[in-house]
C-alpha atoms as a PDB file:
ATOM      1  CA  UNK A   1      22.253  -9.004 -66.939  1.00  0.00           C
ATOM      2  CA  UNK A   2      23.215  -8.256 -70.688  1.00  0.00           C
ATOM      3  CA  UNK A   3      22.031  -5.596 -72.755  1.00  0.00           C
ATOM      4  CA  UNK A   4      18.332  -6.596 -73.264  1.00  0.00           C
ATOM      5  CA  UNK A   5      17.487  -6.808 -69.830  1.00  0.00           C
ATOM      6  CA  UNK A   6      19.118  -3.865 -69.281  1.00  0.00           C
ATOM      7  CA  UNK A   7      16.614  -1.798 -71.494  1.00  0.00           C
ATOM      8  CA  UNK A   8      14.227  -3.871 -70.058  1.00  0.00           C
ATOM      9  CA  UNK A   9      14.743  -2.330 -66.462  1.00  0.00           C
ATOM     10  CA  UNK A  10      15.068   1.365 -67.755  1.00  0.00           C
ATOM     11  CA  UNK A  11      11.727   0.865 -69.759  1.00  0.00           C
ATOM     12  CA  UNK A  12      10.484  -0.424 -66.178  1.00  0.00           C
ATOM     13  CA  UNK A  13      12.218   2.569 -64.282  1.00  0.00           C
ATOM     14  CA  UNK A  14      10.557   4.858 -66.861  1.00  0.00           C
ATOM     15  CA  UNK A  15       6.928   3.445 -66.329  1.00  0.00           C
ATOM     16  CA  UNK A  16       7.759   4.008 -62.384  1.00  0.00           C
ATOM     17  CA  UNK A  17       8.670   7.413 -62.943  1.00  0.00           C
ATOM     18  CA  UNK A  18       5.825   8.139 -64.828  1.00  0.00           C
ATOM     19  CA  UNK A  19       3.876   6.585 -62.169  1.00  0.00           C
ATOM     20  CA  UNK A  20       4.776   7.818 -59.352  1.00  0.00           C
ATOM     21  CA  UNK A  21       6.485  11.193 -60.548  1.00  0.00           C
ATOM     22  CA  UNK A  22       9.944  13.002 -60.566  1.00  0.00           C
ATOM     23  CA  UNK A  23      10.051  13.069 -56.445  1.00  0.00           C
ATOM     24  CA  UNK A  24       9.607   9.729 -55.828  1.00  0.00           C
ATOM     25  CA  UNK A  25      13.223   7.287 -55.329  1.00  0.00           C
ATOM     26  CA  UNK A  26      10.669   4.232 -56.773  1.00  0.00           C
ATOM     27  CA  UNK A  27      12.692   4.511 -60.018  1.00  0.00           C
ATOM     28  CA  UNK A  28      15.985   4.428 -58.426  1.00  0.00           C
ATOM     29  CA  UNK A  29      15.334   1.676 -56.187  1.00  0.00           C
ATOM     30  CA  UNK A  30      14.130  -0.138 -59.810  1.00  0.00           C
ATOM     31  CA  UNK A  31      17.246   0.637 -61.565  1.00  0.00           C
ATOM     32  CA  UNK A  32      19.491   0.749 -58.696  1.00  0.00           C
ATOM     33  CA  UNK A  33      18.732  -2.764 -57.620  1.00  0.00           C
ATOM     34  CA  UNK A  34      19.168  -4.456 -60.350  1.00  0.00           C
ATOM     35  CA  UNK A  35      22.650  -3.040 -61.418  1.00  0.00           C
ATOM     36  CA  UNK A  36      23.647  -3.969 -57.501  1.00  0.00           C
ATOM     37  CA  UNK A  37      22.443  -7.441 -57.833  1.00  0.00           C
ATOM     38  CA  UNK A  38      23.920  -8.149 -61.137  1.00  0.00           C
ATOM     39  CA  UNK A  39      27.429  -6.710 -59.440  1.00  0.00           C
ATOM     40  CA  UNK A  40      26.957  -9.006 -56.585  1.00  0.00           C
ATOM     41  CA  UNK A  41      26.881 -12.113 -58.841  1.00  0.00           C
ATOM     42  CA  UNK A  42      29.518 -11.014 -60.750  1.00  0.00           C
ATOM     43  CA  UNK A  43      31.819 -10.323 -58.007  1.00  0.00           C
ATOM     44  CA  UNK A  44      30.812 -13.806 -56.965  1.00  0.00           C
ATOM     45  CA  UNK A  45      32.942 -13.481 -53.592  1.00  0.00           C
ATOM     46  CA  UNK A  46      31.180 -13.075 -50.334  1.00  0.00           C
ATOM     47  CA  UNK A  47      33.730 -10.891 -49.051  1.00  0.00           C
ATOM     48  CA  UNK A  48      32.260  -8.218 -50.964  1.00  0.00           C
ATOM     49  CA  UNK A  49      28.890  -6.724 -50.816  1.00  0.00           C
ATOM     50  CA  UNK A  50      26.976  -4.094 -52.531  1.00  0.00           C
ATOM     51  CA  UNK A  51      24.714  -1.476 -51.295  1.00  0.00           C
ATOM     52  CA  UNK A  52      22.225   0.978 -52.789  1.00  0.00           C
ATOM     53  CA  UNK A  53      18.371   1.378 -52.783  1.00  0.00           C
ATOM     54  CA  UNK A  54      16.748  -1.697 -53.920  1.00  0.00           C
ATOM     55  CA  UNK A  55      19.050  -3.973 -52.793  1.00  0.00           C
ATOM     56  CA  UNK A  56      20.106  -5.828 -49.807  1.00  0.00           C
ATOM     57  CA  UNK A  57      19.545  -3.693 -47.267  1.00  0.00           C
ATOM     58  CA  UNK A  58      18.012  -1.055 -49.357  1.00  0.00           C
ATOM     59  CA  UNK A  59      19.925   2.020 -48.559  1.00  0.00           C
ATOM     60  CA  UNK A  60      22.832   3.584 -49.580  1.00  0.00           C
ATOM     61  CA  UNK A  61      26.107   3.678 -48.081  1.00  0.00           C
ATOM     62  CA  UNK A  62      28.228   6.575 -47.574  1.00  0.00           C
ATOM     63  CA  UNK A  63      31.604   6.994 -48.842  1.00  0.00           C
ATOM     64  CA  UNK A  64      34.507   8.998 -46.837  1.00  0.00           C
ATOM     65  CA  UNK A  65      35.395  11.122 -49.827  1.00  0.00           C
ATOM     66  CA  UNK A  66      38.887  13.223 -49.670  1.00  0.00           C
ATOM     67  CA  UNK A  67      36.547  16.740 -48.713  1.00  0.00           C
ATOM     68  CA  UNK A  68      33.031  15.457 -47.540  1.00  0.00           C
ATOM     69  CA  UNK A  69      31.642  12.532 -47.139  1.00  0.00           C
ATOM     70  CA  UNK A  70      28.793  11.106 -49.787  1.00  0.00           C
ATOM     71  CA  UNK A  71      26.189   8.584 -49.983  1.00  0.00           C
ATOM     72  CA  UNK A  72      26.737   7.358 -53.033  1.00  0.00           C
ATOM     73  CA  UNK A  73      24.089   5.537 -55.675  1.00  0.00           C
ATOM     74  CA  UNK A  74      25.415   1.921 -55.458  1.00  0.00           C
ATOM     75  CA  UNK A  75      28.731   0.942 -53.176  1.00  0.00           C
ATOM     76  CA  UNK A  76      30.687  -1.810 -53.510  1.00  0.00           C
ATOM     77  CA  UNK A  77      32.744  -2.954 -50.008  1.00  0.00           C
ATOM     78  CA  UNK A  78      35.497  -5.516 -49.400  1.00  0.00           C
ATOM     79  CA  UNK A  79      35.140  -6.751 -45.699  1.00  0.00           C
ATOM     80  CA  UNK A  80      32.639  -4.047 -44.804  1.00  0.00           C
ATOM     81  CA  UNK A  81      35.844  -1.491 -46.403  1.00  0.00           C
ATOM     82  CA  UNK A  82      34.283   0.599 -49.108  1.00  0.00           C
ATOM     83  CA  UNK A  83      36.263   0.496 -52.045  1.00  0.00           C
ATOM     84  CA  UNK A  84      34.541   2.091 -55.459  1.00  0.00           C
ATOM     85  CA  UNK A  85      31.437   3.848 -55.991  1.00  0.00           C
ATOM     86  CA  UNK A  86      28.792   4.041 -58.994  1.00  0.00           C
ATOM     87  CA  UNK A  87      26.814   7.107 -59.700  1.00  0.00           C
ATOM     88  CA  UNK A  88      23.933   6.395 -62.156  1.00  0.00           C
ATOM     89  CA  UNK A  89      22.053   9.538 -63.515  1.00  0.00           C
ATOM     90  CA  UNK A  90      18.908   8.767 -65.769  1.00  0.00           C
ATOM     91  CA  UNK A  91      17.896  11.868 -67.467  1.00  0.00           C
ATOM     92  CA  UNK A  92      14.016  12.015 -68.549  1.00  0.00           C
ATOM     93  CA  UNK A  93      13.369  15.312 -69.715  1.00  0.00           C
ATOM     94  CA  UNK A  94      14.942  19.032 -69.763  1.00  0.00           C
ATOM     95  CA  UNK A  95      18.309  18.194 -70.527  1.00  0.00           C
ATOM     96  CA  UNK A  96      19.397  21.277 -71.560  1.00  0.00           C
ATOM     97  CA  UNK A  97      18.255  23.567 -68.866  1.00  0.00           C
ATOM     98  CA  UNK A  98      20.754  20.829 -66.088  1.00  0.00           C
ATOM     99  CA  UNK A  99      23.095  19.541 -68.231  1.00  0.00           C
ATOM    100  CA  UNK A 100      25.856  21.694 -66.947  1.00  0.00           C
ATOM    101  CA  UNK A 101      24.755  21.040 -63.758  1.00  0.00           C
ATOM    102  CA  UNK A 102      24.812  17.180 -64.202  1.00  0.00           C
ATOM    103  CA  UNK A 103      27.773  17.443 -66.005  1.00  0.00           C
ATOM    104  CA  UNK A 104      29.645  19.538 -63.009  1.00  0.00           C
ATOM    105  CA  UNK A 105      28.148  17.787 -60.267  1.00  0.00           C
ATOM    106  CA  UNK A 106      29.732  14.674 -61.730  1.00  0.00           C
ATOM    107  CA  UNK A 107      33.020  15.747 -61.862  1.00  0.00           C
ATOM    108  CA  UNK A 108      32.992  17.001 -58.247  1.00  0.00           C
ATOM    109  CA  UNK A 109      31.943  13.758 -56.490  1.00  0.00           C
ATOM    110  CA  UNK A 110      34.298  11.840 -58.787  1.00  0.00           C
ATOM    111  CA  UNK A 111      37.041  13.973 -57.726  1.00  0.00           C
ATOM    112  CA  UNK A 112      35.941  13.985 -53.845  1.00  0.00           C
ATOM    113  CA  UNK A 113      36.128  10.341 -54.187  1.00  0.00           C
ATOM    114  CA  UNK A 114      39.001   9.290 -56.153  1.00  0.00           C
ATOM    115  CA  UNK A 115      41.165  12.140 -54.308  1.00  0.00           C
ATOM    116  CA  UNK A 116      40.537   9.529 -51.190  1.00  0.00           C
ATOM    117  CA  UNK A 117      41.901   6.582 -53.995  1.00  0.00           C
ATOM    118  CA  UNK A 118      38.518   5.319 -54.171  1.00  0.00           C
ATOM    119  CA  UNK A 119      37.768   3.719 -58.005  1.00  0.00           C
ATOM    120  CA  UNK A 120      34.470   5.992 -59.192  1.00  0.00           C
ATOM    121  CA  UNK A 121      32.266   4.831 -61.408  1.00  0.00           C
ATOM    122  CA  UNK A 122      29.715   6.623 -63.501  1.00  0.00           C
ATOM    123  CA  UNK A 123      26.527   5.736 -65.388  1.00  0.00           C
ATOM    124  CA  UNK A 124      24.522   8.362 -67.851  1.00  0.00           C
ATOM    125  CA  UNK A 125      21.354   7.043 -69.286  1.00  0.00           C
ATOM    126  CA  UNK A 126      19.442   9.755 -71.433  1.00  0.00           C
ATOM    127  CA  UNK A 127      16.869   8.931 -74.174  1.00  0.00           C
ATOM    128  CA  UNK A 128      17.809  10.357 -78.122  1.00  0.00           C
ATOM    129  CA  UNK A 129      14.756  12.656 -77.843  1.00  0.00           C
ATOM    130  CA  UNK A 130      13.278  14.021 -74.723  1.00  0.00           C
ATOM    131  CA  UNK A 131      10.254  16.539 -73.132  1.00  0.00           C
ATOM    132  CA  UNK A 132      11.180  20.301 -72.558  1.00  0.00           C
ATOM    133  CA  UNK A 133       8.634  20.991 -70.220  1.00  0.00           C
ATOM    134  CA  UNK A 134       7.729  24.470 -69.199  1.00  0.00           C
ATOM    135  CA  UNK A 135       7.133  25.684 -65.398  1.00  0.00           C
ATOM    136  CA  UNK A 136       2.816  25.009 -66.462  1.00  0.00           C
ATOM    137  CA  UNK A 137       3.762  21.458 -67.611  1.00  0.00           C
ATOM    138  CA  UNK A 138       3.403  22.238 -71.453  1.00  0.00           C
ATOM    139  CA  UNK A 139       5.838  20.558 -73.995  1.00  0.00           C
ATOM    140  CA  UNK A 140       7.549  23.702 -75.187  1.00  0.00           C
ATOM    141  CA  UNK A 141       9.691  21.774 -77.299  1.00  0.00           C
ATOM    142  CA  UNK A 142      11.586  17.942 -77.821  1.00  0.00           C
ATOM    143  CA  UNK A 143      15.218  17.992 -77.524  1.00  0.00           C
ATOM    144  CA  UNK A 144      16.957  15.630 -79.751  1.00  0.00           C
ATOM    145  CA  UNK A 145      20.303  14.063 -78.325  1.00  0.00           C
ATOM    146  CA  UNK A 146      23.469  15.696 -80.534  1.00  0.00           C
ATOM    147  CA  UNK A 147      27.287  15.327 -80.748  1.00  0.00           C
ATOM    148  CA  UNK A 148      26.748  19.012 -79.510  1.00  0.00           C
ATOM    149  CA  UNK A 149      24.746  18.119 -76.465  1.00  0.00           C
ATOM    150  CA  UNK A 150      27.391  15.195 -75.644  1.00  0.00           C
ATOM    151  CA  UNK A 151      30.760  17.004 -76.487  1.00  0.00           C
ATOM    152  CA  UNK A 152      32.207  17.778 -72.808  1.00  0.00           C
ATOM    153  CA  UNK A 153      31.545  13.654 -72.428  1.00  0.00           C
ATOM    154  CA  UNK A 154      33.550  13.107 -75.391  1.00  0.00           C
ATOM    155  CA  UNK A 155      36.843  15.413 -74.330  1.00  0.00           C
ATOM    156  CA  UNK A 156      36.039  13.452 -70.946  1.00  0.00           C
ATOM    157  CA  UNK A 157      36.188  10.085 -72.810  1.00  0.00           C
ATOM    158  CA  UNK A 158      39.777  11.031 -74.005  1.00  0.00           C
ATOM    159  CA  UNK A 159      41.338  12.566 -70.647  1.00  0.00           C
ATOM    160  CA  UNK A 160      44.122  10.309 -68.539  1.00  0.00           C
ATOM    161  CA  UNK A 161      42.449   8.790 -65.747  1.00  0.00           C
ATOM    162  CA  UNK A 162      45.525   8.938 -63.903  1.00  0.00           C
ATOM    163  CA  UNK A 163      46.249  12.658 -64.143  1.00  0.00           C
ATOM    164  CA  UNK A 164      42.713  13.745 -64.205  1.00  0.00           C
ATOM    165  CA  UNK A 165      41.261  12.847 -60.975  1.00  0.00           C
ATOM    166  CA  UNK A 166      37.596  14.218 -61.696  1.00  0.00           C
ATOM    167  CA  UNK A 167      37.314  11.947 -64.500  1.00  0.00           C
ATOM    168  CA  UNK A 168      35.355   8.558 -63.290  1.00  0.00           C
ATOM    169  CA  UNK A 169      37.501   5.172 -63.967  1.00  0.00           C
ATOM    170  CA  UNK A 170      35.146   4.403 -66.024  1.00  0.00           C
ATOM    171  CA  UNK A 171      31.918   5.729 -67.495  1.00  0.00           C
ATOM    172  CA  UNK A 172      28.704   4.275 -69.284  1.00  0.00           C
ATOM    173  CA  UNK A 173      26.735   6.599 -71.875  1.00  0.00           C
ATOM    174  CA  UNK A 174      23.379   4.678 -72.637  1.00  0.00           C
ATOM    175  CA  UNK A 175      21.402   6.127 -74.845  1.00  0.00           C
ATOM    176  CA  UNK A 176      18.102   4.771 -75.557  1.00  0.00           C
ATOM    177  CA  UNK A 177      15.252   5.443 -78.019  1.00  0.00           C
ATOM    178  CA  UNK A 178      11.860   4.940 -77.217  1.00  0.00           C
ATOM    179  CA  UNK A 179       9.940   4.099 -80.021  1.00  0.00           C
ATOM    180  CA  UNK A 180       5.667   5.399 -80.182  1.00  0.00           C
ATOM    181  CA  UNK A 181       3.722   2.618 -81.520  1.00  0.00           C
ATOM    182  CA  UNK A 182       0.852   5.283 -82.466  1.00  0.00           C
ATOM    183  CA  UNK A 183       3.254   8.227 -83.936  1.00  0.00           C
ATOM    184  CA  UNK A 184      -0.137  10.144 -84.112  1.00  0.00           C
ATOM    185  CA  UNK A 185      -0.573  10.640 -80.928  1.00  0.00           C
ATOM    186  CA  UNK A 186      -0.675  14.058 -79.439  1.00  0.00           C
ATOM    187  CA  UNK A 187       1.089  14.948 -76.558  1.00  0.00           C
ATOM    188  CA  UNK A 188       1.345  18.295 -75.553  1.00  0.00           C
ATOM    189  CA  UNK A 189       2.259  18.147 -71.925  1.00  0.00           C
ATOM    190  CA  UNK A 190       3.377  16.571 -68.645  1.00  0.00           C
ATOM    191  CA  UNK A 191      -0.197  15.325 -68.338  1.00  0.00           C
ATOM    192  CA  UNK A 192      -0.907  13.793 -71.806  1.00  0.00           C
ATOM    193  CA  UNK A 193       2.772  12.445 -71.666  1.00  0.00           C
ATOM    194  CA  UNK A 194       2.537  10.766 -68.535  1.00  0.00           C
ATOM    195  CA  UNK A 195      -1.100   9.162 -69.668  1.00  0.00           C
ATOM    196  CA  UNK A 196      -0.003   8.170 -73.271  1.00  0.00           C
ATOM    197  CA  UNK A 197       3.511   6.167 -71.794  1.00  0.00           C
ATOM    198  CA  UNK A 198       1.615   4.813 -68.957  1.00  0.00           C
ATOM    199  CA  UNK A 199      -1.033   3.354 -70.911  1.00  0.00           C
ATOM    200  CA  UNK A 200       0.186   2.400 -74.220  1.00  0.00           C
ATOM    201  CA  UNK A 201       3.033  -0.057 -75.148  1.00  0.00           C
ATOM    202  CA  UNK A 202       6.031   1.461 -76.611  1.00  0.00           C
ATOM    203  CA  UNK A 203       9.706   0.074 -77.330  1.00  0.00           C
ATOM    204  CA  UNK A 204      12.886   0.830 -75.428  1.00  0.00           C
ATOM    205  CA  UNK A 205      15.538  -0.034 -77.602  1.00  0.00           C
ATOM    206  CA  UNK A 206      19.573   1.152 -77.913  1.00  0.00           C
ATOM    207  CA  UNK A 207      19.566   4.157 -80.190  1.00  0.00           C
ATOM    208  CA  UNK A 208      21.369   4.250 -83.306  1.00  0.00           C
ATOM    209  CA  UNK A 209      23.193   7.542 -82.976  1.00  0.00           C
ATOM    210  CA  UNK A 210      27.043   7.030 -83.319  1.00  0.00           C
ATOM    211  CA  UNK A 211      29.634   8.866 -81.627  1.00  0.00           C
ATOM    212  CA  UNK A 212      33.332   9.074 -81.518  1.00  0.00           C
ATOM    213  CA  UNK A 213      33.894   8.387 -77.529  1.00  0.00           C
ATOM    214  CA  UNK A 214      37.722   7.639 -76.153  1.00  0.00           C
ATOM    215  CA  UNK A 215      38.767   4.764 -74.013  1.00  0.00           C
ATOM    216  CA  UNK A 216      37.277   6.090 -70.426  1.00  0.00           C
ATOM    217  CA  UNK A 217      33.908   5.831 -71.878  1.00  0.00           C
ATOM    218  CA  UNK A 218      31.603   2.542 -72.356  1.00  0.00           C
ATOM    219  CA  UNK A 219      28.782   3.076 -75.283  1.00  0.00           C
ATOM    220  CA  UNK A 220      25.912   1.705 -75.199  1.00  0.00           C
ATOM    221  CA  UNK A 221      27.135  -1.747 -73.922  1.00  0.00           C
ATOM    222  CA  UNK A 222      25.995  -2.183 -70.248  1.00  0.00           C
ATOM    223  CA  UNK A 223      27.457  -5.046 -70.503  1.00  0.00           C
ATOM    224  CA  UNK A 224      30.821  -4.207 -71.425  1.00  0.00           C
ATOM    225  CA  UNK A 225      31.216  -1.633 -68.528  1.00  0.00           C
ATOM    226  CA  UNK A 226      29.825  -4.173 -65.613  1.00  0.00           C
ATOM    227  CA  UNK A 227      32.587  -6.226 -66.886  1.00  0.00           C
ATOM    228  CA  UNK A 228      35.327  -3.647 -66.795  1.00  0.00           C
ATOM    229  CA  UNK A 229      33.887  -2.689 -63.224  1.00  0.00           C
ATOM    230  CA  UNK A 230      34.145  -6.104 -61.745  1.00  0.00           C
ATOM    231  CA  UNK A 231      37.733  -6.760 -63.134  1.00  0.00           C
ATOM    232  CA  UNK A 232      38.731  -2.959 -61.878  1.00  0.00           C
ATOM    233  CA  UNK A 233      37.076  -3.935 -58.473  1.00  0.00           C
ATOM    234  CA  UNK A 234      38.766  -7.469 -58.589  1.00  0.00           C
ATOM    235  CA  UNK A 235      42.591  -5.553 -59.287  1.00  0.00           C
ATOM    236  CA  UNK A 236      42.642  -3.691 -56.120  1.00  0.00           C
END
């Protein structure tokens, strides 16, 4: 899977989500399965196997992390041994409000899991401009993706894997603009939002913000990262 079927299964997740709302795992399963599948042909070794919604099997698999145990997004096992993990977080609207949240949350299960020498993988898709919505479903504002907004993933991108344990092996930002074929249109909450992207045809394309990310982070090349996961995987 290279980049432009990549976008082509987040614009595909983001329909489902739209679709079937924030609750439902239909989006994961989307996304999910198709980053397992394209793993599993990489790896191109049937002594490994992938699991995750979506795929296979269609659950996930749990990993025995160093403090608790998780069931982690997609995991990748060597004779039925797990040995790395992906989380994949796709961000659709009030980034602001959770982003410390995501942001912590990440580091914990990367540390739970490489403190048990497990490889940890992570993957952050967010589009460049995003819904605020209020409790009542109004648009209170759009939040437009900034080097401010992204700054504790660019110290992150610098940090030593090897002395930082909470810092994933590797991670992939993806940032993504979705571009309104009728820029007139007016959407004013979850409602109108959900109607206008569900029944009009809109781009999904790579967004052409720049940022100044260290080695540990991947940029906007999905590509690039799978590649970097299957020869980490491959090393062990």
């Amino acid at each position: 899977m290279n980049n432009s079927q990549f976008l082509a299964i987040l614009k595909k997740s983001f329909i489902t989500y739209l679709q079937t709302g924030a609750r439902s795992n239909k989006k994961l399963g989307i996304l999910h399965g198709a980053i397992s599948e394209d793993l599993q042909e990489r790896l191109n070794n049937n002594t490994y196997s992938v699991y995750s919604l979506g795929y296979g099997i269609g659950k996930e698999h749990k990993i025995y992390g160093r403090y608790v145990d998780k069931a982690v997004d997609i995991t990748i096992t060597e004779n039925n041994q797990p040995i790395a993990g992906i989380a994949v977080k796709y961000v659709m609207s009030n980034y602001s409000q959770n982003s410390n949240n995501y942001f912590e949350n990440m580091l914990g299960e990367t540390a739970n899991i490489r403190c048990a020498k497990i490889p940890y993988f992570q993957i952050f898709i967010i589009p460049d401009k995003i819904p605020y919505f209020d409790k009542d479903g109004s648009i209170s504002k759009w939040e437009t993706i900034s080097e401010h907004n992204l700054n504790k993933y660019i110290k992150l991108s610098n940090d030593n894997i090897d002395t930082y344990l909470h810092t994933p092996n590797k991670t992939l930002v993806f940032i993504v603009h979705i571009q309104d074929k009728n820029s007139n249109a007016k959407i004013s909450n979850r409602q109108t939002y959900v109607d206008y992207y569900s029944n009009n045809d809109f781009d999904m394309t790579m967004s052409a913000l720049s940022f100044n990310f260290g080695s540990t982070i991947v940029y906007n090349d999905y590509d690039k990262f799978i590649d970097k996961v299957v020869h980490a995987i491959k090393s062990l």
